[in-house]
PDB file of N, CA and C in Angstrom:
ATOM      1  N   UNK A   1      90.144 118.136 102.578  1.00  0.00           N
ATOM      2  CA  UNK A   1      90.496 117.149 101.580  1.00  0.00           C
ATOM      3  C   UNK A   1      91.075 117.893 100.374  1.00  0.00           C
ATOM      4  N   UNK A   2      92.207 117.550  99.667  1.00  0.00           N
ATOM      5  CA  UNK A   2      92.750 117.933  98.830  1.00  0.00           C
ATOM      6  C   UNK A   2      92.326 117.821  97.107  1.00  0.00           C
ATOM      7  N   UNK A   3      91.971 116.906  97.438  1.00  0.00           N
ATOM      8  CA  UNK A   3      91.117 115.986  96.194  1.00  0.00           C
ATOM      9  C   UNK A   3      90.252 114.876  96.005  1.00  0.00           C
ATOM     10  N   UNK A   4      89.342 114.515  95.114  1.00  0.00           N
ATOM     11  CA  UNK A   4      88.075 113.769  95.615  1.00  0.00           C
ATOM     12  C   UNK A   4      88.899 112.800  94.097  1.00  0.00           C
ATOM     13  N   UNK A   5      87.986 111.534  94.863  1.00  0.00           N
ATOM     14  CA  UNK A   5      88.606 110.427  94.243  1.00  0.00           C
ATOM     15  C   UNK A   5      87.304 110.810  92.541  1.00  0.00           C
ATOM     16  N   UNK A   6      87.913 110.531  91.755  1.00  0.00           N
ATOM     17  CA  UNK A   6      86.978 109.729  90.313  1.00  0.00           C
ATOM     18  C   UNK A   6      86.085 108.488  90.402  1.00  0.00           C
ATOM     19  N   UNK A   7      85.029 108.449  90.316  1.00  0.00           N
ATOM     20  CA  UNK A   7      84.082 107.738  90.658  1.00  0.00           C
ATOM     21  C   UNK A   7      84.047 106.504  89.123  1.00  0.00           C
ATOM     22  N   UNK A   8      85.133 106.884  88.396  1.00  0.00           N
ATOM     23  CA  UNK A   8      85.098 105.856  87.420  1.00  0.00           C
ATOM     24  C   UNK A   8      86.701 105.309  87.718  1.00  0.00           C
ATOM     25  N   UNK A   9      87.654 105.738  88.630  1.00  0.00           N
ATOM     26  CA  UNK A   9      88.679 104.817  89.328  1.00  0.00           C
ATOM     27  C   UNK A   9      88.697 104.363  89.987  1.00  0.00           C
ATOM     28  N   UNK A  10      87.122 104.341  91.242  1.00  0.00           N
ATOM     29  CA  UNK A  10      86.728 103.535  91.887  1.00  0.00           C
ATOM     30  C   UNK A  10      87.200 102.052  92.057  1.00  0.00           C
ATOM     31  N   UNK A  11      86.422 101.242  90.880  1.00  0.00           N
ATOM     32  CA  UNK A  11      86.583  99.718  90.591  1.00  0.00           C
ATOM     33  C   UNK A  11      88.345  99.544  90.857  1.00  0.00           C
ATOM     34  N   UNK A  12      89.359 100.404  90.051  1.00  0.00           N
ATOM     35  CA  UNK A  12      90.725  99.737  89.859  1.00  0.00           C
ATOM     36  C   UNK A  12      91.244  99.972  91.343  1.00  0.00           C
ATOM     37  N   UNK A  13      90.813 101.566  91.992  1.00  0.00           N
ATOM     38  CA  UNK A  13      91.684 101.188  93.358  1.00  0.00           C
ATOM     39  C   UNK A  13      91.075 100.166  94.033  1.00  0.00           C
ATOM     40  N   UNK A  14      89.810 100.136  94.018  1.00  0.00           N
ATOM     41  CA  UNK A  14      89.649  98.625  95.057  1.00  0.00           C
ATOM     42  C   UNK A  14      90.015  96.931  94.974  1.00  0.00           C
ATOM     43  N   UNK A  15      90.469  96.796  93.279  1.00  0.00           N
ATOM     44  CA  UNK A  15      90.588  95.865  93.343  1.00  0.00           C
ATOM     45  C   UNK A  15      92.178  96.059  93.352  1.00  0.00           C
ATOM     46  N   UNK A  16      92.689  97.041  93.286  1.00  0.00           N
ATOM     47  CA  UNK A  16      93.871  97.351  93.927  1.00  0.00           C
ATOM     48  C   UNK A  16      94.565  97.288  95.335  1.00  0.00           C
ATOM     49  N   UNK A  17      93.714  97.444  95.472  1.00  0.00           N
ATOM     50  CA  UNK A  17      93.630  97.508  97.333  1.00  0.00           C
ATOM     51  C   UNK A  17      93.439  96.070  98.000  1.00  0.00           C
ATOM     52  N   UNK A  18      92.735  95.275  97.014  1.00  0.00           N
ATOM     53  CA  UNK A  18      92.129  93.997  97.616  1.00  0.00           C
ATOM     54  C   UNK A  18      93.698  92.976  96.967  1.00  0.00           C
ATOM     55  N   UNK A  19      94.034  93.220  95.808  1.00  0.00           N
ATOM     56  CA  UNK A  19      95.728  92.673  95.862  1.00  0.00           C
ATOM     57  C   UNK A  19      96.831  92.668  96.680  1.00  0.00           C
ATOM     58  N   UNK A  20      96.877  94.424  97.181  1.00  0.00           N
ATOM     59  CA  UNK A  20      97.808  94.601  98.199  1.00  0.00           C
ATOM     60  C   UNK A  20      97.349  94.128  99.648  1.00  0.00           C
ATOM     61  N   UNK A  21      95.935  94.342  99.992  1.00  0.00           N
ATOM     62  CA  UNK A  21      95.728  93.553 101.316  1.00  0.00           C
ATOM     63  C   UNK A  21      96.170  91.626 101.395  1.00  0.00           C
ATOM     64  N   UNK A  22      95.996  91.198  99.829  1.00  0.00           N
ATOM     65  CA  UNK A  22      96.419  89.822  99.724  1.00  0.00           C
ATOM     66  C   UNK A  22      97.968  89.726  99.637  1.00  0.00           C
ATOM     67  N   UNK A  23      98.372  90.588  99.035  1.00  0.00           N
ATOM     68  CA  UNK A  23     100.018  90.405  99.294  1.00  0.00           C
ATOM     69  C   UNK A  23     100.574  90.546 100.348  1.00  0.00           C
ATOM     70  N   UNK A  24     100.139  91.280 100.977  1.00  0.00           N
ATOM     71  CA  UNK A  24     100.345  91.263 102.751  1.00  0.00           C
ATOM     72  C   UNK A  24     100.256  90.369 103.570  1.00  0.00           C
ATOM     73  N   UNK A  25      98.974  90.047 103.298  1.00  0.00           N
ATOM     74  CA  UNK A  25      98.967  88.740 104.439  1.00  0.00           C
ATOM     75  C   UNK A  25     100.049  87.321 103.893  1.00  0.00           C
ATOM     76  N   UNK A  26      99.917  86.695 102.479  1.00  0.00           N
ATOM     77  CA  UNK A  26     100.569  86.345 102.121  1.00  0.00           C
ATOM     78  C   UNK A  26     101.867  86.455 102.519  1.00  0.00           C
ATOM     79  N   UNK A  27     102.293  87.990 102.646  1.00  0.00           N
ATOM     80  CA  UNK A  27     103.941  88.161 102.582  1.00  0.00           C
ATOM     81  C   UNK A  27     104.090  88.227 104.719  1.00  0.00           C
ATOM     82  N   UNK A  28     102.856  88.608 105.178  1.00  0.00           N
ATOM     83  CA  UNK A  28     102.630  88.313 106.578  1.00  0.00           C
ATOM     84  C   UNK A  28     103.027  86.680 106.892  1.00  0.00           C
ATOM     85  N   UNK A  29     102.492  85.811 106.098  1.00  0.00           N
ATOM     86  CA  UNK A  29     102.809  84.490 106.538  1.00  0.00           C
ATOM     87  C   UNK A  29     103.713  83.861 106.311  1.00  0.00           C
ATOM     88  N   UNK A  30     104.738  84.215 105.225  1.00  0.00           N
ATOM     89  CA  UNK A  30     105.713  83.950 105.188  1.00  0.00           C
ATOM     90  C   UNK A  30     106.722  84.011 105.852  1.00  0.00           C
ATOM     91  N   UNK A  31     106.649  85.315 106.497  1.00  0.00           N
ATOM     92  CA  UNK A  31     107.520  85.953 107.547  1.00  0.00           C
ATOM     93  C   UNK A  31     107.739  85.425 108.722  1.00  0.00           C
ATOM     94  N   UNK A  32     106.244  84.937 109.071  1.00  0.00           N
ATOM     95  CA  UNK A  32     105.561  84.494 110.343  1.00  0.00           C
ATOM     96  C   UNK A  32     106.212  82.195 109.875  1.00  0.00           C
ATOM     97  N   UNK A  33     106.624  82.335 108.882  1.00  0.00           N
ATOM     98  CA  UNK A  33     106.924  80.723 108.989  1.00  0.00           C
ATOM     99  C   UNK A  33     108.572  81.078 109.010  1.00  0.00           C
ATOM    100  N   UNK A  34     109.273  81.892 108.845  1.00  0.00           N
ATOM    101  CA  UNK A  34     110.315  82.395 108.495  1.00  0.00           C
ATOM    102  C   UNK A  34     111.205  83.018 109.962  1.00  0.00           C
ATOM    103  N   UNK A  35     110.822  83.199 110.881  1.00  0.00           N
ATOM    104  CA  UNK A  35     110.401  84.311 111.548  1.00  0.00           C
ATOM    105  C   UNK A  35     112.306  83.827 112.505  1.00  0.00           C
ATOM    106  N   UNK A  36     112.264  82.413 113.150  1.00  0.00           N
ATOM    107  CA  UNK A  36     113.041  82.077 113.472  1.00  0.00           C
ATOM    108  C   UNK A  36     114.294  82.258 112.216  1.00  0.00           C
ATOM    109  N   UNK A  37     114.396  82.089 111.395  1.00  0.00           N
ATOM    110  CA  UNK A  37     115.681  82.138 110.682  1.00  0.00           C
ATOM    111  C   UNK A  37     115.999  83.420 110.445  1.00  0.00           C
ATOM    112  N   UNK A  38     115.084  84.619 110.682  1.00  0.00           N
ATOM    113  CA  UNK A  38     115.519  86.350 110.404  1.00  0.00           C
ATOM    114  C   UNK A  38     115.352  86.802 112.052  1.00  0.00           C
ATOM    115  N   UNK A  39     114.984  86.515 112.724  1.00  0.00           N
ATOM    116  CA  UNK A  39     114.738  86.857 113.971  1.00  0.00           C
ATOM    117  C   UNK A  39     115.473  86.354 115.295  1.00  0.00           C
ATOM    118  N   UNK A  40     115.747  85.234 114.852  1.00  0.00           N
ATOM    119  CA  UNK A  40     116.364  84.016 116.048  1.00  0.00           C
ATOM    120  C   UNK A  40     117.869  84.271 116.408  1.00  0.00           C
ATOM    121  N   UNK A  41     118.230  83.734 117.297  1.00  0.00           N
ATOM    122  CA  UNK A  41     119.771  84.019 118.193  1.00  0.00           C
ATOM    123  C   UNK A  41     120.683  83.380 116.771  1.00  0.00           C
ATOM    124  N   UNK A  42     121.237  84.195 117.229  1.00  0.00           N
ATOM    125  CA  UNK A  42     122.540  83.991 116.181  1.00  0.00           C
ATOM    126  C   UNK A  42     124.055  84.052 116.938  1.00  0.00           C
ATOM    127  N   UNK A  43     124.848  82.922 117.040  1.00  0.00           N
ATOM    128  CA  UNK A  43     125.785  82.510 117.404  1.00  0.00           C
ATOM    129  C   UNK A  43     127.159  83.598 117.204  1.00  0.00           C
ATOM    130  N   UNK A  44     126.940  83.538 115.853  1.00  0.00           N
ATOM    131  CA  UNK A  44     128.404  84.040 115.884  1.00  0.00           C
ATOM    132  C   UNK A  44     128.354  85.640 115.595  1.00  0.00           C
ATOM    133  N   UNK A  45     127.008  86.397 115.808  1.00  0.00           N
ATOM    134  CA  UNK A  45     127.454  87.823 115.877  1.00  0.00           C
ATOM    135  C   UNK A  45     127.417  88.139 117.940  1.00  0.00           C
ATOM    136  N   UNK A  46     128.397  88.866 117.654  1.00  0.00           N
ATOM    137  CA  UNK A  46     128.889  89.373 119.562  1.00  0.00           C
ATOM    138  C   UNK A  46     127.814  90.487 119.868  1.00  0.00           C
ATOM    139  N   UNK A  47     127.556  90.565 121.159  1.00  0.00           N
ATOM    140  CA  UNK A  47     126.700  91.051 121.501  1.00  0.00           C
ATOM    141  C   UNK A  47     124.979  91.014 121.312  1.00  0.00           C
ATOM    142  N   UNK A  48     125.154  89.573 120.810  1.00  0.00           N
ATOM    143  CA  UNK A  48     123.343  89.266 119.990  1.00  0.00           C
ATOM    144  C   UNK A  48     122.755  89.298 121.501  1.00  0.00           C
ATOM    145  N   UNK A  49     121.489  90.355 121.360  1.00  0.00           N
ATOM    146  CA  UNK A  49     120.947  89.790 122.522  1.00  0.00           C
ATOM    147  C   UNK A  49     119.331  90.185 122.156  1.00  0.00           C
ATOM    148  N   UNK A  50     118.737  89.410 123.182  1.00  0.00           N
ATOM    149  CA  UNK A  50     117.268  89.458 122.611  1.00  0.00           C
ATOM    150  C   UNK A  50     116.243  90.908 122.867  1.00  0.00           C
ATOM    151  N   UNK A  51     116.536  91.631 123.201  1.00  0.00           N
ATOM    152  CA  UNK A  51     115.798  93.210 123.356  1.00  0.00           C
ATOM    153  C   UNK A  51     116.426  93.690 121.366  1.00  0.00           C
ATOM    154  N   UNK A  52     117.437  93.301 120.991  1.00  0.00           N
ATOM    155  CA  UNK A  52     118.010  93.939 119.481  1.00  0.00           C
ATOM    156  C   UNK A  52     117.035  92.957 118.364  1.00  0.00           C
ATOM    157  N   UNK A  53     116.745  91.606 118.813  1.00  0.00           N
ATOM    158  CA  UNK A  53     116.092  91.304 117.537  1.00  0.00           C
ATOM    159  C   UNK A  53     114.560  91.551 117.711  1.00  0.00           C
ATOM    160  N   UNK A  54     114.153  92.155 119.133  1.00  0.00           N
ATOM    161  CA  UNK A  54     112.873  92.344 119.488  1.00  0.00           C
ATOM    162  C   UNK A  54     112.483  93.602 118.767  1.00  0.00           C
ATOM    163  N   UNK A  55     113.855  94.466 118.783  1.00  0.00           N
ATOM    164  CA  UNK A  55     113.720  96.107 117.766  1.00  0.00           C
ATOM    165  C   UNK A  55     113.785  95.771 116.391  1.00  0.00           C
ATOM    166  N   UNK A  56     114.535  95.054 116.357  1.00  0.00           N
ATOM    167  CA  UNK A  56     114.005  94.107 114.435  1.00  0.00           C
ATOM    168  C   UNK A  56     112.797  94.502 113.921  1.00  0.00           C
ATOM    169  N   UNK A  57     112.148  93.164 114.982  1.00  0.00           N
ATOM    170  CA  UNK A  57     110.972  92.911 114.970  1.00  0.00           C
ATOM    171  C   UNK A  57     110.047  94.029 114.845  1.00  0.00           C
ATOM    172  N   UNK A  58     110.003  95.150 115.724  1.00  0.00           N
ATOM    173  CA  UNK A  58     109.351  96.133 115.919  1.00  0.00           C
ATOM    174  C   UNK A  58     109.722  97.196 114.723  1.00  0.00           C
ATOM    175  N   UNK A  59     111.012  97.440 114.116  1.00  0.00           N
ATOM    176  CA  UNK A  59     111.309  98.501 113.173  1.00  0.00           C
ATOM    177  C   UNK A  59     110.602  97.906 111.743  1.00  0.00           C
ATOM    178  N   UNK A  60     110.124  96.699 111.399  1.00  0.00           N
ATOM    179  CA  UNK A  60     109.650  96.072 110.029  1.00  0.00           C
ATOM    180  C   UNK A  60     108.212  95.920 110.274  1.00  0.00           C
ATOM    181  N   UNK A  61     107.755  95.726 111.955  1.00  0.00           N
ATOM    182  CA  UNK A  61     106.018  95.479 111.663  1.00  0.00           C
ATOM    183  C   UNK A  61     105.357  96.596 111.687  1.00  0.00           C
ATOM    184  N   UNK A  62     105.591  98.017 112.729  1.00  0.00           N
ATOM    185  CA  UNK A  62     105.311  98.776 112.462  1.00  0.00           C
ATOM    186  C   UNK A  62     104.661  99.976 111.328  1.00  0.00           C
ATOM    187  N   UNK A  63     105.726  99.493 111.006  1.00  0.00           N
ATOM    188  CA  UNK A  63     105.689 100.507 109.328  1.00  0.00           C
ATOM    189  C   UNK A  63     104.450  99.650 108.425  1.00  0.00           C
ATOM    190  N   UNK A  64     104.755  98.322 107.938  1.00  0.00           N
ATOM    191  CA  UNK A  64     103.509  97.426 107.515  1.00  0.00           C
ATOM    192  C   UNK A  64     102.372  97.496 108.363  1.00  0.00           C
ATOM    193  N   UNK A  65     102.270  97.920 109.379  1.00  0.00           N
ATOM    194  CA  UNK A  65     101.193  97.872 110.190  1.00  0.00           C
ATOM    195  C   UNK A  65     100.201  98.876 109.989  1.00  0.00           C
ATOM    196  N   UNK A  66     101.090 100.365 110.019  1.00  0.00           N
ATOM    197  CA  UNK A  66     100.606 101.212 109.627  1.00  0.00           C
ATOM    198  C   UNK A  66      99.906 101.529 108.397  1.00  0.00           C
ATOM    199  N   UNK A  67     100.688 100.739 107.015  1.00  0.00           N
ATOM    200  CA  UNK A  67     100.526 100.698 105.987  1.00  0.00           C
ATOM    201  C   UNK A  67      99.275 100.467 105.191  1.00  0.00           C
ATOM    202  N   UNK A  68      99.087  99.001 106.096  1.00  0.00           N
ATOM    203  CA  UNK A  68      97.937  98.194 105.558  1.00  0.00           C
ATOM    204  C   UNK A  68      96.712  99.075 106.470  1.00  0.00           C
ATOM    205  N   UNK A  69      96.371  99.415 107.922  1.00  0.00           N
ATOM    206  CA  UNK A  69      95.777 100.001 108.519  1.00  0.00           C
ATOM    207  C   UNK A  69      95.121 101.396 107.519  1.00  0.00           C
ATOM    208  N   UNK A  70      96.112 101.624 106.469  1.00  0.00           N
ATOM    209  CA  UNK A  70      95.445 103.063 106.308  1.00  0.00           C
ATOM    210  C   UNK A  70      95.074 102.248 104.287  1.00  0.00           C
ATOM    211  N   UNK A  71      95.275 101.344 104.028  1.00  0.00           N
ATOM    212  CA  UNK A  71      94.641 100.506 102.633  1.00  0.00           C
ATOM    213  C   UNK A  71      93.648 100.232 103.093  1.00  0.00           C
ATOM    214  N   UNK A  72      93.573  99.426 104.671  1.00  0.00           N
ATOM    215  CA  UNK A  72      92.206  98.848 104.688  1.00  0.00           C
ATOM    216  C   UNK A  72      91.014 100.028 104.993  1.00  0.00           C
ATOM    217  N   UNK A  73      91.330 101.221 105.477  1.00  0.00           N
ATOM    218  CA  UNK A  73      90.386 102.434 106.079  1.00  0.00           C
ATOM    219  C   UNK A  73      90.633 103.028 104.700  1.00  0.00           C
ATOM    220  N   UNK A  74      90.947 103.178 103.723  1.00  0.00           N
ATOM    221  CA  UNK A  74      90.229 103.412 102.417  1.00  0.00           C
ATOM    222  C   UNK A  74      89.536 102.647 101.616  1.00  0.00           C
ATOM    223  N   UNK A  75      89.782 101.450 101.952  1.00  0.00           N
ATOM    224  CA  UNK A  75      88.757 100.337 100.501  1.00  0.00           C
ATOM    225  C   UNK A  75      87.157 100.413 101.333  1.00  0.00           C
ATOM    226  N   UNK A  76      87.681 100.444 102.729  1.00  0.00           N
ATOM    227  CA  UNK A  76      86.302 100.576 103.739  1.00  0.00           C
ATOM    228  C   UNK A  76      85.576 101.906 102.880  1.00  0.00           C
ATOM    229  N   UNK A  77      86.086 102.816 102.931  1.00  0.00           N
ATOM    230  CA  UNK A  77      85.860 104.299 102.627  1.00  0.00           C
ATOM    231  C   UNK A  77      85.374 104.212 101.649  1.00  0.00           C
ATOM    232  N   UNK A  78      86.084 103.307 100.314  1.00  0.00           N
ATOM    233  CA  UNK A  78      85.339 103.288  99.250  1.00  0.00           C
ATOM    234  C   UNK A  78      84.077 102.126  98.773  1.00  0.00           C
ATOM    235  N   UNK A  79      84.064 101.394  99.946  1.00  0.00           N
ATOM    236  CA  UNK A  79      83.228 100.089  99.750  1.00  0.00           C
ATOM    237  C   UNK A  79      81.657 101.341 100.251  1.00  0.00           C
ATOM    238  N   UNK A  80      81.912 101.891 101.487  1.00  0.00           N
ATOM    239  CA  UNK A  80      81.093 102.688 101.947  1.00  0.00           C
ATOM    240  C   UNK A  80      79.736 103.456 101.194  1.00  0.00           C
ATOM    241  N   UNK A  81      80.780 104.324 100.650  1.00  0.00           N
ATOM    242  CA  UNK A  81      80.280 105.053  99.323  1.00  0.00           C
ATOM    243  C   UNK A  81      79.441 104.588  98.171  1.00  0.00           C
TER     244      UNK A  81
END
């Protein structure tokens, strides 16, 4: 470990953490009501085919996936403690 957290910044990252886990899901459901109008067949570009908006799909959840996975295994970390 490189560095140990401050036990009096405790309180702000977690309730830090507990914003960004809410903006996520939030910004998760939006997406998820949205999903057809950024994701869906599209007429007039050539060559649309459905394996390219499936890599869409996969190049934007990934990364958020990962993201939130390693917010939520620290607030755990610090709820722990």
């Amino acid at each position: 470990m490189i560095a140990t957290v401050n036990p009096a910044a405790v309180p702000a990252l977690t309730i830090g953490g507990i914003l960004f886990v809410i903006f996520y899901v939030l910004a998760a459901v939006y997406v998820w009501r949205h999903r057809q109008e950024w994701f869906g067949p599209d007429a007039s570009v050539d060559g649309d085919r459905k394996a390219t908006r499936y890599l869409q799909v996969i190049v934007i959840c990934i990364p958020l996936l990962l993201l939130t996975g390693r917010v939520l295994f620290e607030l755990i970390g610090l709820w722990v403690k």
